[in-house]
C-alpha atoms as a PDB file:
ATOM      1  CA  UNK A   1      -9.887 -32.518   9.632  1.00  0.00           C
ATOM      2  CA  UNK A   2      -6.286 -31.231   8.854  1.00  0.00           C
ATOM      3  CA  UNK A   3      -7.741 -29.623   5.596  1.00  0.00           C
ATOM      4  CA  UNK A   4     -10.198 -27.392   7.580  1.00  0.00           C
ATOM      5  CA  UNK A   5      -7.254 -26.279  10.326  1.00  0.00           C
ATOM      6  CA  UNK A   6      -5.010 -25.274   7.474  1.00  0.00           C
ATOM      7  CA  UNK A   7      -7.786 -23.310   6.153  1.00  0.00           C
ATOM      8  CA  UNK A   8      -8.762 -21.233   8.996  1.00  0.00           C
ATOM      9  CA  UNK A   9      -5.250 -20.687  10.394  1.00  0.00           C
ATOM     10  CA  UNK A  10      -4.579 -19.184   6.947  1.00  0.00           C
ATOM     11  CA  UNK A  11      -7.854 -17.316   6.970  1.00  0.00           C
ATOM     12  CA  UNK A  12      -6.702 -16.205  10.786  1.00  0.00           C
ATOM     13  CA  UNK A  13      -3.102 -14.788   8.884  1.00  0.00           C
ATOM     14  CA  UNK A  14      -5.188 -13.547   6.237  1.00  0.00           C
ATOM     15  CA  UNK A  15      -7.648 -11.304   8.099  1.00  0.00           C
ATOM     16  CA  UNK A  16      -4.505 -10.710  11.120  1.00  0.00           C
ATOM     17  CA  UNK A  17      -2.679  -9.310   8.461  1.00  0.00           C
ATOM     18  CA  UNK A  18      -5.535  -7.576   6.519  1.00  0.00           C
ATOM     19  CA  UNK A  19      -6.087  -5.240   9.490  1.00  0.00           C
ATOM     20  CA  UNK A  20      -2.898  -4.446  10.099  1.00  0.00           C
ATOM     21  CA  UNK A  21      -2.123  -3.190   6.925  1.00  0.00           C
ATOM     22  CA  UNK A  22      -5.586  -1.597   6.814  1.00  0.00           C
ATOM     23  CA  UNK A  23      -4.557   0.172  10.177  1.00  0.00           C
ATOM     24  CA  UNK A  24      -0.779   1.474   9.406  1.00  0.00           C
ATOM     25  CA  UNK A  25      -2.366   3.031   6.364  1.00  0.00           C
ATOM     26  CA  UNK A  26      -5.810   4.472   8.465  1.00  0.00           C
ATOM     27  CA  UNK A  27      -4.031   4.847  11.604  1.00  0.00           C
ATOM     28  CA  UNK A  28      -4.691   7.047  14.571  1.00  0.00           C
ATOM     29  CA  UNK A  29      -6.929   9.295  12.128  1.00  0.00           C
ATOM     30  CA  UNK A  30      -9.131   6.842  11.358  1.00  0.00           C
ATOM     31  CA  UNK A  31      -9.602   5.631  15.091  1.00  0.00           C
ATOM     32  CA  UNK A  32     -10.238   9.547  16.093  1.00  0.00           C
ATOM     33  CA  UNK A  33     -12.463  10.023  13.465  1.00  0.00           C
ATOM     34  CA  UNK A  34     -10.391  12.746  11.864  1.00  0.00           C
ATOM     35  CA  UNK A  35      -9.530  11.121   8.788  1.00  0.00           C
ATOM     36  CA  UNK A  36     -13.480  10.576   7.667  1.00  0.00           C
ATOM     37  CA  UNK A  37     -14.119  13.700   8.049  1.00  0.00           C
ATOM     38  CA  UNK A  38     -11.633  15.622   6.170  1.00  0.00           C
ATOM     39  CA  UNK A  39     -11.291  12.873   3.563  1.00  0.00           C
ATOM     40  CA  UNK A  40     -14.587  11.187   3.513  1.00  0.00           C
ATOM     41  CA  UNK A  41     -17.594  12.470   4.999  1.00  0.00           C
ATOM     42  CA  UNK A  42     -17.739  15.341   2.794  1.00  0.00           C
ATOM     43  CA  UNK A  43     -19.012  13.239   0.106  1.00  0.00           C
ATOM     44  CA  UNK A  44     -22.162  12.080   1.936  1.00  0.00           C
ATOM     45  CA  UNK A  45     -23.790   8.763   1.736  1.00  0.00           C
ATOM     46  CA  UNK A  46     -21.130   7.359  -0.376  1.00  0.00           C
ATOM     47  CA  UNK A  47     -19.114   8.462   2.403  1.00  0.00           C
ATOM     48  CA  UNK A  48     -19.864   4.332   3.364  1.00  0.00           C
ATOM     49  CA  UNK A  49     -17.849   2.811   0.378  1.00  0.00           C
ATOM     50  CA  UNK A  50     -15.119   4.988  -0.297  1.00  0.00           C
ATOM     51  CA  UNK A  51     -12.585   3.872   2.756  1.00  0.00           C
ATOM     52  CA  UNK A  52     -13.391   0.164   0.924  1.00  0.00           C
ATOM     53  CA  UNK A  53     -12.650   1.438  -2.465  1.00  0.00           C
ATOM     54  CA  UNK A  54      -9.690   3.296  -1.387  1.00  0.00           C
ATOM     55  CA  UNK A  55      -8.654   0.011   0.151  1.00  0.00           C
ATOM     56  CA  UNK A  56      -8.823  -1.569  -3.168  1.00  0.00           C
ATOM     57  CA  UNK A  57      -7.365   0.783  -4.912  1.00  0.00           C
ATOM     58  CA  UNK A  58      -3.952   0.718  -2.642  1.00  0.00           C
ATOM     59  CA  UNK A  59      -4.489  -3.029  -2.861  1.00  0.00           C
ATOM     60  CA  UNK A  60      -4.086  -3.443  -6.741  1.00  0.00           C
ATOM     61  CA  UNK A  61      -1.434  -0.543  -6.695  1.00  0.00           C
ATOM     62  CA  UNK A  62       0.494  -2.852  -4.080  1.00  0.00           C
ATOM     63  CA  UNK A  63      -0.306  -6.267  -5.970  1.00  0.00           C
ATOM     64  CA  UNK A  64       1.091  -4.620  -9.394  1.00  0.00           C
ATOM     65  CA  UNK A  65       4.241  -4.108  -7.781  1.00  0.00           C
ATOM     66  CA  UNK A  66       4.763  -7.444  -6.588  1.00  0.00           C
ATOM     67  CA  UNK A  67       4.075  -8.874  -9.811  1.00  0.00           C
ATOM     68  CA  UNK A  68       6.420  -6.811 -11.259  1.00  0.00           C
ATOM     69  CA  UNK A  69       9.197  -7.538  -8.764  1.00  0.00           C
ATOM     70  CA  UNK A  70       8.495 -11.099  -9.151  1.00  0.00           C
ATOM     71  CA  UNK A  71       8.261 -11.261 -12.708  1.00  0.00           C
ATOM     72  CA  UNK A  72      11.519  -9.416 -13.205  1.00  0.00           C
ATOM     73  CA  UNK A  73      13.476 -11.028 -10.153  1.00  0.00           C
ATOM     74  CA  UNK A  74      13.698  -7.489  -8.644  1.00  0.00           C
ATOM     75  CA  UNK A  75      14.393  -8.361  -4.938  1.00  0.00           C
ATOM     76  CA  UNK A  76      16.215  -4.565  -4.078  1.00  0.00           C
ATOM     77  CA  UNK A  77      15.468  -1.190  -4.847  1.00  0.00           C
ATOM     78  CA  UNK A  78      17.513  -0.561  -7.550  1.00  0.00           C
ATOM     79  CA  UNK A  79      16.656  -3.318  -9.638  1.00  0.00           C
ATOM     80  CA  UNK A  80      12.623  -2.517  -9.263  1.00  0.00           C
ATOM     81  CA  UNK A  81      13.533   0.590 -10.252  1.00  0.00           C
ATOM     82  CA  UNK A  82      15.265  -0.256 -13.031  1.00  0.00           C
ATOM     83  CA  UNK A  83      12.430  -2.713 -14.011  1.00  0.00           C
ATOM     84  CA  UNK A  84       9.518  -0.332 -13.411  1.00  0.00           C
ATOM     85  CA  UNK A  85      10.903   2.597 -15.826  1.00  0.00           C
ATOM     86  CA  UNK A  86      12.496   0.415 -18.422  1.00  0.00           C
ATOM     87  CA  UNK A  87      13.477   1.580 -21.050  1.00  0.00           C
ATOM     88  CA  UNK A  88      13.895   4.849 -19.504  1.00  0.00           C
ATOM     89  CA  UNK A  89      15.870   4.024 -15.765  1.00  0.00           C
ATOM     90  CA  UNK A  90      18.906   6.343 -16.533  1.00  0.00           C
ATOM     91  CA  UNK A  91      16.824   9.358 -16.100  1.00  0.00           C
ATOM     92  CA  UNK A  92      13.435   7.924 -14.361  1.00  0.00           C
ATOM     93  CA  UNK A  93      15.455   6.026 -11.678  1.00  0.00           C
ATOM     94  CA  UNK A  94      17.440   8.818 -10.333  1.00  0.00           C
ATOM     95  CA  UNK A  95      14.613  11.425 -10.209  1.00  0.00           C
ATOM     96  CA  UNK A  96      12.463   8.924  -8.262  1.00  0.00           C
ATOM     97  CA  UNK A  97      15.525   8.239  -5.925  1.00  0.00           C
ATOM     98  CA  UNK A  98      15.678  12.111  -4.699  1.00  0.00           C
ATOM     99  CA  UNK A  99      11.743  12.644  -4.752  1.00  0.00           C
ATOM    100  CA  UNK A 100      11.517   9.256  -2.043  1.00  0.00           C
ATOM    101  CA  UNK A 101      14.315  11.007  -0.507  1.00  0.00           C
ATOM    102  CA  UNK A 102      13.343  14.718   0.012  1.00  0.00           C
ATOM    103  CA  UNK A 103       9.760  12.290   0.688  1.00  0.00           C
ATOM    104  CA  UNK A 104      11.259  10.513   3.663  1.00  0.00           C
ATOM    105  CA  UNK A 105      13.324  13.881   5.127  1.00  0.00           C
ATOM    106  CA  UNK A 106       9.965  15.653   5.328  1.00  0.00           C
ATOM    107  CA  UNK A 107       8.510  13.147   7.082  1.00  0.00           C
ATOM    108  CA  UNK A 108      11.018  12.899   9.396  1.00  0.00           C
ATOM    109  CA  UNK A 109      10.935  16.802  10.784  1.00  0.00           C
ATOM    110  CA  UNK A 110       7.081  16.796  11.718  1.00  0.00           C
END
C-alpha cells in the first residue's frame, strides 16, 4: 500500500512540476493563443506536434546540462562554465559571461 502512495505522490511532483516548467517557458503567449500562431500554426497540421517536440528538445538541452554539472561537480556558474568549454574557458567563458549579460539587461528594459 505504501509502494503505490510513494508512486503517485511522485507522479503528482512529477506532472506539478512538468507544467510549471512547461508554462514559464509557454507563458501568457501560449494561454492567449499568440505564441501558436506566430510560432506554430504557420506550419499546418504538424502545427499539433511541434509545441511537444519543442518540449523535448528544451528537455534534452536542460538534461545535458545537468549531467554535465553533475559529472564535473560544477555546482556555480563559473565552474560549469569552465567545464562546458574545456579546453577552451579562458576565451569561451568570458565571451559567454557578457553575451548572458547584455542578454539579461535587454530583458530587463522591455
Amino acid at each position: 500500500m505504501s509502494d503505490k502512495k510513494v508512486s503517485a505522490t511522485a507522479l503528482t511532483v512529477g506532472v506539478s512540476m512538468g507544467a510549471v516548467w512547461f508554462a514559464t517557458h509557454a507563458g501568457a503567449g501560449f494561454a492567449t493563443g499568440n505564441q501558436e500562431v506566430n510560432f506554430f500554426v504557420k506550419y499546418g497540421w504538424c502545427a499539433i506536434f511541434l509545441p511537444i517536440i519543442s518540449m523535448l528538445i528544451l528537455g534534452w538541452g536542460h538534461r545535458n546540462a545537468l549531467v554535465i554539472a553533475k559529472d564535473n561537480n560544477a555546482h556555480d556558474y563559473k565552474s560549469y562554465t569552465n567545464a562546458l568549454f574545456h579546453p577552451y574557458e579562458k576565451i569561451l567563458g568570458p565571451i559567454a559571461d557578457l553575451l548572458f549579460i547584455e542578454k539579461y539587461d535587454r530583458s530587463k528594459k522591455n
